[in-house]
Protein backbone atom coordinates (compact mmCIF):
# COMPACT_ATOMS: atom_id res chain seq x y z
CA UNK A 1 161.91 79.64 240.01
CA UNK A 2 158.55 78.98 239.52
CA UNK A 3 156.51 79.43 235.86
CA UNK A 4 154.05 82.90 236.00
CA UNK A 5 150.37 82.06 235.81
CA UNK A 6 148.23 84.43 233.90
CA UNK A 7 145.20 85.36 235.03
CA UNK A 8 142.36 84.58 233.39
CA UNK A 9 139.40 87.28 232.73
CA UNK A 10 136.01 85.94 233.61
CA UNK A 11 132.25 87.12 233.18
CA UNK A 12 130.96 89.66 236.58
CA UNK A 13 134.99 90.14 237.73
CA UNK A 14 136.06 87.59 238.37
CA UNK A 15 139.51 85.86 237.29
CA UNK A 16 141.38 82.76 237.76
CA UNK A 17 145.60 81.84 237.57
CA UNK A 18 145.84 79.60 234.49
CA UNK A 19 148.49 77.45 234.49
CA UNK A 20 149.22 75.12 231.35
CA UNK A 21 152.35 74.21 229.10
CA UNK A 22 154.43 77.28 228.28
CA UNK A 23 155.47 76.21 224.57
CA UNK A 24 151.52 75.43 224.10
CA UNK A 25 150.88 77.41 221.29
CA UNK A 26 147.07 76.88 220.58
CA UNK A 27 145.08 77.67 224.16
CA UNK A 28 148.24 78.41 227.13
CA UNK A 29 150.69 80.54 224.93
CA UNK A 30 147.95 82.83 223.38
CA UNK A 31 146.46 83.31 226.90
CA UNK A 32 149.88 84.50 227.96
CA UNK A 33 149.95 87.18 224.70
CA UNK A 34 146.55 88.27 225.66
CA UNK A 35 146.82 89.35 228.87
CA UNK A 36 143.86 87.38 230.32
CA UNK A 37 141.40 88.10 228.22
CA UNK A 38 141.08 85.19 226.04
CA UNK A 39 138.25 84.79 223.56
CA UNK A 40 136.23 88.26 224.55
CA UNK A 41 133.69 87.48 221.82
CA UNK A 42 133.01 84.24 223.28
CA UNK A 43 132.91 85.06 226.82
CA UNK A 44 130.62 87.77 225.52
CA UNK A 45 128.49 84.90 223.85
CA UNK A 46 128.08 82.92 226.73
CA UNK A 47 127.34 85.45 229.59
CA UNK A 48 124.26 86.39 227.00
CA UNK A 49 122.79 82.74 227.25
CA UNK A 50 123.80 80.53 230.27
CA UNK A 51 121.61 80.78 233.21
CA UNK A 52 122.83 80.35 236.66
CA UNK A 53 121.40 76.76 237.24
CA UNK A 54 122.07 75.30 233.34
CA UNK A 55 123.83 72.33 233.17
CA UNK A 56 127.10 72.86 230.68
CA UNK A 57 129.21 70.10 229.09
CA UNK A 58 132.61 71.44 228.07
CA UNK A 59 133.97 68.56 225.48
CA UNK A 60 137.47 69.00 224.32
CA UNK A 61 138.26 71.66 227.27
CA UNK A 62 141.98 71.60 227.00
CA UNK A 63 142.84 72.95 229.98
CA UNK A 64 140.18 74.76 231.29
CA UNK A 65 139.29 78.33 229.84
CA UNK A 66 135.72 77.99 228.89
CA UNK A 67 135.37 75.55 231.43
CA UNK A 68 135.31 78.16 234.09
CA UNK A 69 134.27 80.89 232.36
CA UNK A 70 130.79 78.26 232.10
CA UNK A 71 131.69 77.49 235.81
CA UNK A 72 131.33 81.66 236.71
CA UNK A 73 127.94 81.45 234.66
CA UNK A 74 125.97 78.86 235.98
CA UNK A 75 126.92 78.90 239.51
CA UNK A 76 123.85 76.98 240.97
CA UNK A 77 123.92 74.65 237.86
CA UNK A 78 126.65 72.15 237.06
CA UNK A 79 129.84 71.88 234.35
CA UNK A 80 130.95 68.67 233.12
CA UNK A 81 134.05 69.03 230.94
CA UNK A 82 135.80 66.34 228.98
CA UNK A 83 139.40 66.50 227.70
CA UNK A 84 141.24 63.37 226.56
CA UNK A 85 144.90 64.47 226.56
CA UNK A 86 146.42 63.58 229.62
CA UNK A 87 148.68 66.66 230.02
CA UNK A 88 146.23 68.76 229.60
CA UNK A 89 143.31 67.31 231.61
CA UNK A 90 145.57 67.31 234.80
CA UNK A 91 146.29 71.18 234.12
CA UNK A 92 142.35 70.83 233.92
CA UNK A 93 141.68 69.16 236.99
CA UNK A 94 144.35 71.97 238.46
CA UNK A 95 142.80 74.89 237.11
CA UNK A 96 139.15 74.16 238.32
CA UNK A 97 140.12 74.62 241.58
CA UNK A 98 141.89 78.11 241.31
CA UNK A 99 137.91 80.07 240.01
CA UNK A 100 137.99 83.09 242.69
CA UNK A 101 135.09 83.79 244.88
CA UNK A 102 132.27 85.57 243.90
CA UNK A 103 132.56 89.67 244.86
C-alpha cells in the first residue's frame, strides 16, 4: 500500500503531490490537515513580489513547500534552496521534480 500524497496548492493553478514523513508534525502533517493549501497568506505574499526571472534562495526549505511555490513564481529566474536535514532534503530533492506544467 502506498502512503497518499497531498497536493499542494500553488500560485496561477497549479499544484504539486507532496510527499514527506507522515508523523511530521511541523510542515508534512499540517499540509495533510489543510487540504493543500498550506500557508495562503504567504503564498499570497509572494505571488505580490517575485518576478518571473528573480533569483530566490529558499534556506531551511524542509521539504519543499515554498520552494516551489518560488519555483511557480519565477519561472524564467532561478531557486536555490538549502535544507540540512537529510530526511528531509531527499523528500526535497523528490518533490522538485513533481511542480505540474504550466496551463
Amino acid at each position: 500500500m502506498s502512503a497518499v500524497l497531498p497536493t499542494l496548492l500553488l500560485p496561477r493553478g497549479r499544484t504539486a503531490e507532496i510527499a514527506g514523513d507522515p508523523h511530521d508534525r511541523s510542515v508534512f502533517g499540517p499540509l495533510l490537515a489543510s487540504g493543500g493549501d498550506w500557508e495562503p497568506h504567504l503564498r499570497l505574499l509572494l505571488e505580490r513580489l517575485v518576478e518571473p526571472d528573480w533569483v530566490c534562495l529558499d534556506i531551511g526549505a524542509n521539504i519543499g513547500v515554498h520552494t516551489l511555490t518560488l519555483a511557480a513564481l519565477a519561472e524564467t529566474g532561478r531557486v536555490v534552496a538549502f535544507e540540512v536535514s537529510k530526511a528531509n532534503f531527499r523528500h526535497l530533492e523528490r518533490n522538485a521534480t513533481r511542480l505540474d506544467s504550466p496551463s
